[in-house]
C-alpha atoms as a PDB file:
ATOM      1  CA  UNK A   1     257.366 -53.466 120.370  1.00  0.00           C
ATOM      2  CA  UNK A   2     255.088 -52.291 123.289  1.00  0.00           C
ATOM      3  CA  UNK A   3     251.305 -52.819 124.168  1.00  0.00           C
ATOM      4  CA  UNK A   4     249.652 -49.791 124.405  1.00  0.00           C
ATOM      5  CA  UNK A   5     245.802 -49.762 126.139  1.00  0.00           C
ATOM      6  CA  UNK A   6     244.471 -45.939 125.474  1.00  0.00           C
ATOM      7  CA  UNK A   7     241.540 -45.374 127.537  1.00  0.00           C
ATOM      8  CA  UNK A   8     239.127 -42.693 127.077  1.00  0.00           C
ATOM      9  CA  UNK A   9     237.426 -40.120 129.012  1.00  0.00           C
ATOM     10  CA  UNK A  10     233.770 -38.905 129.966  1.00  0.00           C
ATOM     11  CA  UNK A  11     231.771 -38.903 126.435  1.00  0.00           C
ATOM     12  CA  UNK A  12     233.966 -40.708 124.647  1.00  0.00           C
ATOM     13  CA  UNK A  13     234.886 -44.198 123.363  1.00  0.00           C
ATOM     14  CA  UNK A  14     237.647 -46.320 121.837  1.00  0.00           C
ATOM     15  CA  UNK A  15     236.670 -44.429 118.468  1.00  0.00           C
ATOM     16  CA  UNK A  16     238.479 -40.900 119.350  1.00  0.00           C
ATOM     17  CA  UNK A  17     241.996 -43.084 119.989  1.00  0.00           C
ATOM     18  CA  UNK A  18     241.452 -44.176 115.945  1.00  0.00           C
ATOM     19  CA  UNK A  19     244.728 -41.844 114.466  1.00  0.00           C
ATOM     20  CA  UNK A  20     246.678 -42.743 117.178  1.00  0.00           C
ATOM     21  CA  UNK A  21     246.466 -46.127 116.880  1.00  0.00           C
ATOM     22  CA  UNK A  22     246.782 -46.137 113.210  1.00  0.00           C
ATOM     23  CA  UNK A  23     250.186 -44.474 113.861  1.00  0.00           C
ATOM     24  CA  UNK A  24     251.076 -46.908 116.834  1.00  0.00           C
ATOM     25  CA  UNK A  25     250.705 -50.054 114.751  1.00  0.00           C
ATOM     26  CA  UNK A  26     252.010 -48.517 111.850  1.00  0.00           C
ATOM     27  CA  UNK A  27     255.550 -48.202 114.373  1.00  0.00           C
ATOM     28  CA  UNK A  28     255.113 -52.041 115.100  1.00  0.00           C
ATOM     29  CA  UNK A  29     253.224 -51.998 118.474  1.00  0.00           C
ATOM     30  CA  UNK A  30     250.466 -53.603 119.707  1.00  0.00           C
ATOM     31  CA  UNK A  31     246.729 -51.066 120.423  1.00  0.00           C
ATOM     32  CA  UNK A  32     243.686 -51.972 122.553  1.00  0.00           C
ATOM     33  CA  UNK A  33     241.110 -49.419 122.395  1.00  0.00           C
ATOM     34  CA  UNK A  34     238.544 -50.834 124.409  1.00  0.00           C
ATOM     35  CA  UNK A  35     235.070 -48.561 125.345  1.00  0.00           C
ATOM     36  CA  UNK A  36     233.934 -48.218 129.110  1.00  0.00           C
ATOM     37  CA  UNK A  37     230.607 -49.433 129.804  1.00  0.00           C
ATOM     38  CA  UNK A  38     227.671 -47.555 128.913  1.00  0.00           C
ATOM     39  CA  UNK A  39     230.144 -45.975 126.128  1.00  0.00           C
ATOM     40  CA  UNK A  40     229.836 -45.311 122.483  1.00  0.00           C
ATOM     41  CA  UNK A  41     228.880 -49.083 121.420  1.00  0.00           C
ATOM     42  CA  UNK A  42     228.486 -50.046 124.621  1.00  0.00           C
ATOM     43  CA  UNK A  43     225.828 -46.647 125.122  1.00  0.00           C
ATOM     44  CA  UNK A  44     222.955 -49.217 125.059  1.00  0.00           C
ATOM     45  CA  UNK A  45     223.763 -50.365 127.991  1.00  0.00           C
ATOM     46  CA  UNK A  46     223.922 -47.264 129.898  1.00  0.00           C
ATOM     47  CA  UNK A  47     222.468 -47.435 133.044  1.00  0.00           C
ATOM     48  CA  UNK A  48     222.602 -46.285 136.651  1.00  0.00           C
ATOM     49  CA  UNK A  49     224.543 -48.839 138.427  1.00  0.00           C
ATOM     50  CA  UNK A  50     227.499 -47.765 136.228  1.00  0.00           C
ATOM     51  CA  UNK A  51     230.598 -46.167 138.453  1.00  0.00           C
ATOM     52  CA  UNK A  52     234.087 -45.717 138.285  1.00  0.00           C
ATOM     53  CA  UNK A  53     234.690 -49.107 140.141  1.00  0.00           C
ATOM     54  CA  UNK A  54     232.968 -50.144 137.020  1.00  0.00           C
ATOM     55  CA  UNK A  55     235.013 -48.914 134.180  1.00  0.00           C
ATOM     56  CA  UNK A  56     238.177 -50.139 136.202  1.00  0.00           C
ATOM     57  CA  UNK A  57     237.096 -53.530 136.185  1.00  0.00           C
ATOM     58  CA  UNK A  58     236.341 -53.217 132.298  1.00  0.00           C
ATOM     59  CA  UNK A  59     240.215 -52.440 132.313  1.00  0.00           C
ATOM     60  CA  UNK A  60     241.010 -55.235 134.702  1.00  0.00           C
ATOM     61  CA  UNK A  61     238.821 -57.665 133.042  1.00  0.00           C
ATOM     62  CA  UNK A  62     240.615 -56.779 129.642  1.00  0.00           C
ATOM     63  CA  UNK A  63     244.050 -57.384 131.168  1.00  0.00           C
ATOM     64  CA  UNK A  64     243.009 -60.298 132.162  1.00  0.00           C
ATOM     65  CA  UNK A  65     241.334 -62.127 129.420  1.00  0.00           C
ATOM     66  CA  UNK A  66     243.317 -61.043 126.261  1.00  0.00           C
ATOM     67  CA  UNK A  67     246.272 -62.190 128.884  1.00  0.00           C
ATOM     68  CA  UNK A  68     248.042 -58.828 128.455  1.00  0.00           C
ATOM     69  CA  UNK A  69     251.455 -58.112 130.307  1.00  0.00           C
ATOM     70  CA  UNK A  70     254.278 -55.036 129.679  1.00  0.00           C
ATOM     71  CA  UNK A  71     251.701 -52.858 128.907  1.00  0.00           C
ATOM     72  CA  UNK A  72     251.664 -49.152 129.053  1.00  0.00           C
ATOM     73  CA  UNK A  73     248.433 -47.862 130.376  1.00  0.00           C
ATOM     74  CA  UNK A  74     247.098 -44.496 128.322  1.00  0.00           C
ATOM     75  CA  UNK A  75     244.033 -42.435 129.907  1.00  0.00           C
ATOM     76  CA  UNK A  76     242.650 -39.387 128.409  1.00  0.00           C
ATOM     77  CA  UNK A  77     241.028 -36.673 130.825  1.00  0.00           C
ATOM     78  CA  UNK A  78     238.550 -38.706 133.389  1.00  0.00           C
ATOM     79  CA  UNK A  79     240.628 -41.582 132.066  1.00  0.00           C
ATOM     80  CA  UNK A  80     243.121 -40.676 134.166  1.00  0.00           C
ATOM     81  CA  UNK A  81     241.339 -42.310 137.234  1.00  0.00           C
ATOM     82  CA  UNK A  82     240.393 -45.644 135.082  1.00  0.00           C
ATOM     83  CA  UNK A  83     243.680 -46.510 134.507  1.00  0.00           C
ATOM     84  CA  UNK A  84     245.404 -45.317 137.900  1.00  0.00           C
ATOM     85  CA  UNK A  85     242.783 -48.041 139.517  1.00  0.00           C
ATOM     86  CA  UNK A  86     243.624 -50.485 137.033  1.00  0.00           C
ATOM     87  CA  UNK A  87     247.233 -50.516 137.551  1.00  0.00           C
ATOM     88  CA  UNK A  88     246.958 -50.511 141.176  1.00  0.00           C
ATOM     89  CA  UNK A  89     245.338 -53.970 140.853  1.00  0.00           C
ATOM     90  CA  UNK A  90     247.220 -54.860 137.936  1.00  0.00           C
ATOM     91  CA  UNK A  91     250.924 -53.785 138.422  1.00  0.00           C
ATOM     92  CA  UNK A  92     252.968 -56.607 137.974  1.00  0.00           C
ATOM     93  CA  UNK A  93     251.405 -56.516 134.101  1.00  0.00           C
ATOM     94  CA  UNK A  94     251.861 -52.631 133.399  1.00  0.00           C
ATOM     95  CA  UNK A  95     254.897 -51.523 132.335  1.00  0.00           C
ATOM     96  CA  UNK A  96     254.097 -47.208 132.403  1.00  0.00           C
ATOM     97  CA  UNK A  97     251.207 -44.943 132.471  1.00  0.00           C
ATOM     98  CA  UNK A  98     250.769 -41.893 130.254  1.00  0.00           C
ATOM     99  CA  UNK A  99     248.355 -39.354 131.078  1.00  0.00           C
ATOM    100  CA  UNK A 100     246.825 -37.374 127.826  1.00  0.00           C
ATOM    101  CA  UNK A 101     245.405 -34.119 129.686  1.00  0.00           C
ATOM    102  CA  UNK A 102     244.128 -36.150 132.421  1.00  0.00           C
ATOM    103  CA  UNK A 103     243.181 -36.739 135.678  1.00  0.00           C
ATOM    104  CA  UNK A 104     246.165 -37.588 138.156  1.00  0.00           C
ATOM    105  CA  UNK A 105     243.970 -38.415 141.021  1.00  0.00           C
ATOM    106  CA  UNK A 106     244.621 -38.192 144.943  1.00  0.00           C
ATOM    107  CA  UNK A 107     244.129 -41.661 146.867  1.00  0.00           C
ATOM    108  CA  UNK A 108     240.585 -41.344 148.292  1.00  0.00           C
ATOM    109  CA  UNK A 109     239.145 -38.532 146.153  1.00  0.00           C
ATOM    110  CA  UNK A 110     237.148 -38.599 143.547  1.00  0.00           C
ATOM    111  CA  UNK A 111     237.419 -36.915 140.267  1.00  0.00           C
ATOM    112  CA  UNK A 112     235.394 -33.323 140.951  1.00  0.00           C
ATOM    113  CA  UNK A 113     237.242 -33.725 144.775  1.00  0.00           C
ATOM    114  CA  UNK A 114     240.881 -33.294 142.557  1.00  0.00           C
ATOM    115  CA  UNK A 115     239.323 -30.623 140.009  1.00  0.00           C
ATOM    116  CA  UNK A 116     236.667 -29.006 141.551  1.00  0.00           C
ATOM    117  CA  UNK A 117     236.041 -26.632 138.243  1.00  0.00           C
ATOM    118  CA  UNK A 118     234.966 -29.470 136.797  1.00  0.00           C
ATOM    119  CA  UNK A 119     231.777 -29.906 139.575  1.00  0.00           C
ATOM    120  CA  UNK A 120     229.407 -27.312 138.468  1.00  0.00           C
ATOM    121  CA  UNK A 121     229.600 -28.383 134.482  1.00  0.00           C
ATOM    122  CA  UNK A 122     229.025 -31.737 135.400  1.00  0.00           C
ATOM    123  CA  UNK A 123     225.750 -31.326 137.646  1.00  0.00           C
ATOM    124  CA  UNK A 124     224.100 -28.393 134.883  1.00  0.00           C
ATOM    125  CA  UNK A 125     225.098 -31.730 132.241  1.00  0.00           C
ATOM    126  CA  UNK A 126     223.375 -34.066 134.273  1.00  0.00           C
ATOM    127  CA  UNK A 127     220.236 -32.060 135.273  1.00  0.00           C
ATOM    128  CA  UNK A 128     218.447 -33.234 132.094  1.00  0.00           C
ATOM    129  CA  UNK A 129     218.498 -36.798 133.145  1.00  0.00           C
ATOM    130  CA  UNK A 130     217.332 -37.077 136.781  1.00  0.00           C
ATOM    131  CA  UNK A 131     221.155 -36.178 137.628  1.00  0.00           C
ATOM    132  CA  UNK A 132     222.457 -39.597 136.522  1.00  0.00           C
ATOM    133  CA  UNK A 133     224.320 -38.939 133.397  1.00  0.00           C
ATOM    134  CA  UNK A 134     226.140 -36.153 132.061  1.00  0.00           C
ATOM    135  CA  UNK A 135     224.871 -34.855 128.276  1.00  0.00           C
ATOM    136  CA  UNK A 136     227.943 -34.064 126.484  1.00  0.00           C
ATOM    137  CA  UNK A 137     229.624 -30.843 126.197  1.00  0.00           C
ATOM    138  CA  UNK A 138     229.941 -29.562 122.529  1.00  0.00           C
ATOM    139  CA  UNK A 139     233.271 -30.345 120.625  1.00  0.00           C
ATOM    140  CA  UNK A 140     233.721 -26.705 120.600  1.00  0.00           C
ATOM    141  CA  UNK A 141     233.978 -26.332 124.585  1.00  0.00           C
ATOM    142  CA  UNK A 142     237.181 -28.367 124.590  1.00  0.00           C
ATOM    143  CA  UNK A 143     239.015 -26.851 121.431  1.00  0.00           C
ATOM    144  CA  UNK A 144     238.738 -29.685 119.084  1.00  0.00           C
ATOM    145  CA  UNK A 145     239.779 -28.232 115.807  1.00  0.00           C
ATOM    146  CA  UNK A 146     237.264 -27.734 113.016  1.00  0.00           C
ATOM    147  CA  UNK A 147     237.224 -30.569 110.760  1.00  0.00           C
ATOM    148  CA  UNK A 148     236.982 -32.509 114.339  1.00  0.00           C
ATOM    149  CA  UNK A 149     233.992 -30.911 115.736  1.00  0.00           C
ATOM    150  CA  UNK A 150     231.206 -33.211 114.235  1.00  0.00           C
ATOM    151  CA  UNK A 151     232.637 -36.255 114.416  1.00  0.00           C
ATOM    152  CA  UNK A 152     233.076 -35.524 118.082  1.00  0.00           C
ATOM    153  CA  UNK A 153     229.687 -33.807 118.817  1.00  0.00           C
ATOM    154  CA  UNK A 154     228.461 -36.922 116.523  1.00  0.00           C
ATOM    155  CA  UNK A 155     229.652 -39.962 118.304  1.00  0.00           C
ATOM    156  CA  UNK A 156     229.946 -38.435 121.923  1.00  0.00           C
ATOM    157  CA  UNK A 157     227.345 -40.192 124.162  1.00  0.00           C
ATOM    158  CA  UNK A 158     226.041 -39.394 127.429  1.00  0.00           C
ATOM    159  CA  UNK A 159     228.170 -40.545 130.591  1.00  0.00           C
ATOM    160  CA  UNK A 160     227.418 -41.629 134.283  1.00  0.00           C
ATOM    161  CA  UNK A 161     227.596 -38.560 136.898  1.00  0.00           C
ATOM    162  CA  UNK A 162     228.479 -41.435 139.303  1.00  0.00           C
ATOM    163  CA  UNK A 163     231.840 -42.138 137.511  1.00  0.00           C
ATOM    164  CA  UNK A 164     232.550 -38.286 138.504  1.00  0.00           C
ATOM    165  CA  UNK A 165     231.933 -38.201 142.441  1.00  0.00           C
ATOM    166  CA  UNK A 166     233.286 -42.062 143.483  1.00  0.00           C
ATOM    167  CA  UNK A 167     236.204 -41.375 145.019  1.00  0.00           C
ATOM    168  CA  UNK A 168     239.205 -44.025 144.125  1.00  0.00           C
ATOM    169  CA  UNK A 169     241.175 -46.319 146.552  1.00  0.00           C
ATOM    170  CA  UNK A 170     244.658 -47.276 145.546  1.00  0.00           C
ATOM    171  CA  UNK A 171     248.309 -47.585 146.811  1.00  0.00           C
ATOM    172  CA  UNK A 172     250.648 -44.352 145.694  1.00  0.00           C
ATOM    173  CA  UNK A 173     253.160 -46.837 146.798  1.00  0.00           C
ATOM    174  CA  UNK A 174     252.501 -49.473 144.483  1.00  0.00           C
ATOM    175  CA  UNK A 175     252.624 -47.312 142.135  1.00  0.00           C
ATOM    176  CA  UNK A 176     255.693 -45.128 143.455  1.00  0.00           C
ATOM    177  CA  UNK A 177     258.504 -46.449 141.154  1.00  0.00           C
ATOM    178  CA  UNK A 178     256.202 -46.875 137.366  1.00  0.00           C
ATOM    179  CA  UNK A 179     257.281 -44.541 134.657  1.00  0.00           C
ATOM    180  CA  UNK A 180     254.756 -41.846 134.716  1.00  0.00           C
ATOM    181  CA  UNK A 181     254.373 -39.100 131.631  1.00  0.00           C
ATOM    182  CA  UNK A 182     251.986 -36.614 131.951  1.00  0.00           C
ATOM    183  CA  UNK A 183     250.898 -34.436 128.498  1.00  0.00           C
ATOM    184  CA  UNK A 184     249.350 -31.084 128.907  1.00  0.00           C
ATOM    185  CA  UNK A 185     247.507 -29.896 125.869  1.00  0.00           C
ATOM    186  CA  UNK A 186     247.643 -26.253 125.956  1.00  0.00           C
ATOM    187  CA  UNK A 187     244.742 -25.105 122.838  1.00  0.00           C
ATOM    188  CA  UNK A 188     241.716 -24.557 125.260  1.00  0.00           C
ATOM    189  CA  UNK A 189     240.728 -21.583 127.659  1.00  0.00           C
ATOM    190  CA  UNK A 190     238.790 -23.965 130.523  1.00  0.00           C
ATOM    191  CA  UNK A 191     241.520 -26.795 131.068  1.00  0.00           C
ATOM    192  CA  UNK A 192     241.211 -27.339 134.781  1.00  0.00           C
ATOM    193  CA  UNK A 193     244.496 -29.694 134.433  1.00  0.00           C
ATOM    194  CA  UNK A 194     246.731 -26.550 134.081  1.00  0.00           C
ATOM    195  CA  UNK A 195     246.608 -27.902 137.554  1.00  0.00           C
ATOM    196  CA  UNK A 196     249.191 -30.601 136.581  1.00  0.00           C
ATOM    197  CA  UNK A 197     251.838 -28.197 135.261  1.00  0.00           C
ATOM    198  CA  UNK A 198     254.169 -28.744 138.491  1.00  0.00           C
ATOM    199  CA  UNK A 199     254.714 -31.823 137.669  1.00  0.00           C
ATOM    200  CA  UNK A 200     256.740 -30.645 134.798  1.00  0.00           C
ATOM    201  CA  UNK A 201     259.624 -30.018 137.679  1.00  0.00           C
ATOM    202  CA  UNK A 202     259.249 -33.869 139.423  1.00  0.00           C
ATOM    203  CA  UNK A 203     261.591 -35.862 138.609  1.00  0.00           C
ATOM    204  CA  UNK A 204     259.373 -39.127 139.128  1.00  0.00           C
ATOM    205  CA  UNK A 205     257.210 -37.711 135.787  1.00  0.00           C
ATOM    206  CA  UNK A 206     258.239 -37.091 132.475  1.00  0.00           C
ATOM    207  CA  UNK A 207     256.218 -33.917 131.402  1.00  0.00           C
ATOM    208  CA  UNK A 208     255.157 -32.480 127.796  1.00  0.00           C
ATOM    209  CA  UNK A 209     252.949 -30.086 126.626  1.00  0.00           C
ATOM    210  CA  UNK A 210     251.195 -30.177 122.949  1.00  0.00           C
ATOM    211  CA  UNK A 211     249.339 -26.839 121.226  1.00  0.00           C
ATOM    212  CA  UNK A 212     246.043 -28.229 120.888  1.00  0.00           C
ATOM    213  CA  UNK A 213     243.138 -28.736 122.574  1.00  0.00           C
ATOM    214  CA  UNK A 214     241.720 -31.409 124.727  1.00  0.00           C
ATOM    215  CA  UNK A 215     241.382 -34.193 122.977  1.00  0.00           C
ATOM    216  CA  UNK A 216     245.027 -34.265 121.453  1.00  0.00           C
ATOM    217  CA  UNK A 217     245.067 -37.859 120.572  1.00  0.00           C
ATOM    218  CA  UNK A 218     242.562 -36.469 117.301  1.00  0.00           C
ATOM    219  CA  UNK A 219     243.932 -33.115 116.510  1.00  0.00           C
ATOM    220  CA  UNK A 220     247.630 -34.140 117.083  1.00  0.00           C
ATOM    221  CA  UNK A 221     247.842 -38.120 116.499  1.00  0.00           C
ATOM    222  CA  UNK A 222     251.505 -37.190 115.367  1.00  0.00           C
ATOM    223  CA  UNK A 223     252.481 -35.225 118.350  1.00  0.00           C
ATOM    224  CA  UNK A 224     251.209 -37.891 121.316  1.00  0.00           C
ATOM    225  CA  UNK A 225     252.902 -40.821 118.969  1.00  0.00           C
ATOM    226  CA  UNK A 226     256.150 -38.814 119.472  1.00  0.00           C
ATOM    227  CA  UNK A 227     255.470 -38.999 122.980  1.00  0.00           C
ATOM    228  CA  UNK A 228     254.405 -42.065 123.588  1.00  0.00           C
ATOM    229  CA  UNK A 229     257.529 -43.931 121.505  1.00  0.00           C
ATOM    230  CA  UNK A 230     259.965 -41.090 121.444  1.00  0.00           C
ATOM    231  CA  UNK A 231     263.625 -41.200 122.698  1.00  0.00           C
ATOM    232  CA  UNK A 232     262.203 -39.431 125.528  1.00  0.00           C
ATOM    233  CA  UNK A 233     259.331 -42.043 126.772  1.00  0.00           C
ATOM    234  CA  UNK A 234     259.766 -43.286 129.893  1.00  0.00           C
ATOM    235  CA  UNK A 235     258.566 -46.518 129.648  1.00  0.00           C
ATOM    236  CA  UNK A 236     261.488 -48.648 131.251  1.00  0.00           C
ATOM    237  CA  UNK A 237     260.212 -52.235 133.216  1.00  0.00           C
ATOM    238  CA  UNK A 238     260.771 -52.221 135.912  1.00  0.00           C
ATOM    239  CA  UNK A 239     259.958 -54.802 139.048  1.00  0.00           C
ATOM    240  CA  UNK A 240     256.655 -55.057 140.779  1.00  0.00           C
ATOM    241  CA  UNK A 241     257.050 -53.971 143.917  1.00  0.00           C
ATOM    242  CA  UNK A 242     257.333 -57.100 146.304  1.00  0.00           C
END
C-alpha cells in the first residue's frame, strides 16, 4: 500500500484527479486530493495575496495535520513546482515524486523563468482581471478529449498570475537521491514540457510518455495508474538525507 497526494495545476482542483483515484484505491492505496487555495471549492476565497509560497504550505500543512509519512508526491503541470517545494521542506515524509506533464523547476526560478512559452498566455489570461488572475484556457487548448471538454471548461476556475512569476527556493540536494518519474503526455500541439524529454536518458528519472493530452490523469486514468504502481515505479524509500 502507498499514499499517494496528486496535486493539481493552474485552473484546476482535486476534482480532475477523480478516475485516478478511483483506480488507486481500488489497488489498495491510500489518495489525498486536496485543492490549492483560491481553487475549485476553495475559488471563493480567491484573492490577491495568493502565491506559490502559498499553495506549498497548503501541501505542507496537509502533511502535517492528517500526519502523513511514505508518501509519493504527484503534481500535474504548474503542480510540478507545489510539490517540489513541499518535499524540500517535507523530505523525511515523502517517499517519490511523479511529475504528470509538469513543471520540473530550476532552484530560484519561477515557473514562466523554466518555460518561457508559457509567459505570453498567461499575461493575455490575466489582462481581464487587473493582471492578478489568469481566466482559464478552454479544455480544447490542452487536448482534453471530447466527452472531457465540459466538465473541464465547467469546473476550471480562475488562478493567481502570482503563483506563475514567484520564483521557488529549494535544495536539489535534498532532493538528489528521491525516486523521480517524469510522464510526458504527447496528444497536444503547444506542450512547452517537450522540454522535459531529456530526461528520458537520466538515469536519476524514470521517464514515460502517454498519447493523450494534457491533463492525462482524465483521459488516461488507466495509463498514469500503470505508472504510478507498475513494476516499473520507482518509488523505493529511501533515507532522508542527514
Amino acid at each position: 500500500m502507498t499514499t499517494y497526494v496528486l496535486v493539481h495545476g493552474g485552473w484546476r482542483g482535486g476534482w480532475v484527479y477523480q478516475p485516478l483515484a478511483t483506480m488507486l484505491r481500488a489497488r489498495g492505496h491510500v489518495v489525498y486530493t486536496p485543492s490549492l487555495s483560491g481553487s475549485a471549492e476553495h475559488s471563493h476565497r480567491l484573492n490577491g495575496d495568493i502565491t506559490l509560497s502559498t499553495h506549498v504550505e497548503d501541501l505542507v500543512n496537509l502533511i502535517k495535520w492528517e500526519q502523513l509519512d511514505d508518501i509519493v508526491l504527484v503534481g500535474h503541470s504548474y503542480g510540478g513546482m507545489v510539490i517540489t517545494g513541499a518535499a524540500d521542506r517535507e523530505r523525511r515524509h515523502v517517499r517519490g515524486l511523479v511529475y504528470l506533464d509538469a513543471v520540473v523547476p530550476s532552484p530560484g526560478k519561477s515557473m514562466v523563468e523554466d518555460y518561457p512559452a508559457w509567459r505570453t498566455a498567461f499575461v493575455e489570461a490575466a489582462s481581464g482581471n487587473r493582471g492578478l488572475y489568469m481566466d482559464p484556457l478552454p479544455a480544447s487548448f490542452f487536448g482534453v478529449r471530447p466527452e472531457n471538454q465540459k466538465l473541464v471548461d465547467e469546473l476550471s476556475t480562475p488562478f493567481p498570475l502570482a503563483t506563475a512569476i514567484e520564483k521557488l527556493a529549494f535544495s536539489p540536494e535534498t532532493l538528489e537521491n528521491l525516486p523521480k518519474t517524469f510522464v510526458l503526455a504527447e496528444g497536444w500541439d503547444a506542450n512547452p514540457y517537450v522540454i522535459n524529454k531529456g530526461l528520458a536518458e537520466d538515469p536519476a528519472w524514470s521517464f514515460h510518455t502517454v498519447p493523450v493530452g494534457h491533463d492525462l490523469m482524465l483521459d488516461a486514468p488507466d495509463l498514469v495508474a500503470d505508472v504510478l504502481t507498475g513494476p516499473g515505479a520507482r518509488t523505493t524509500l529511501l533515507p532522508a538525507p542527514s
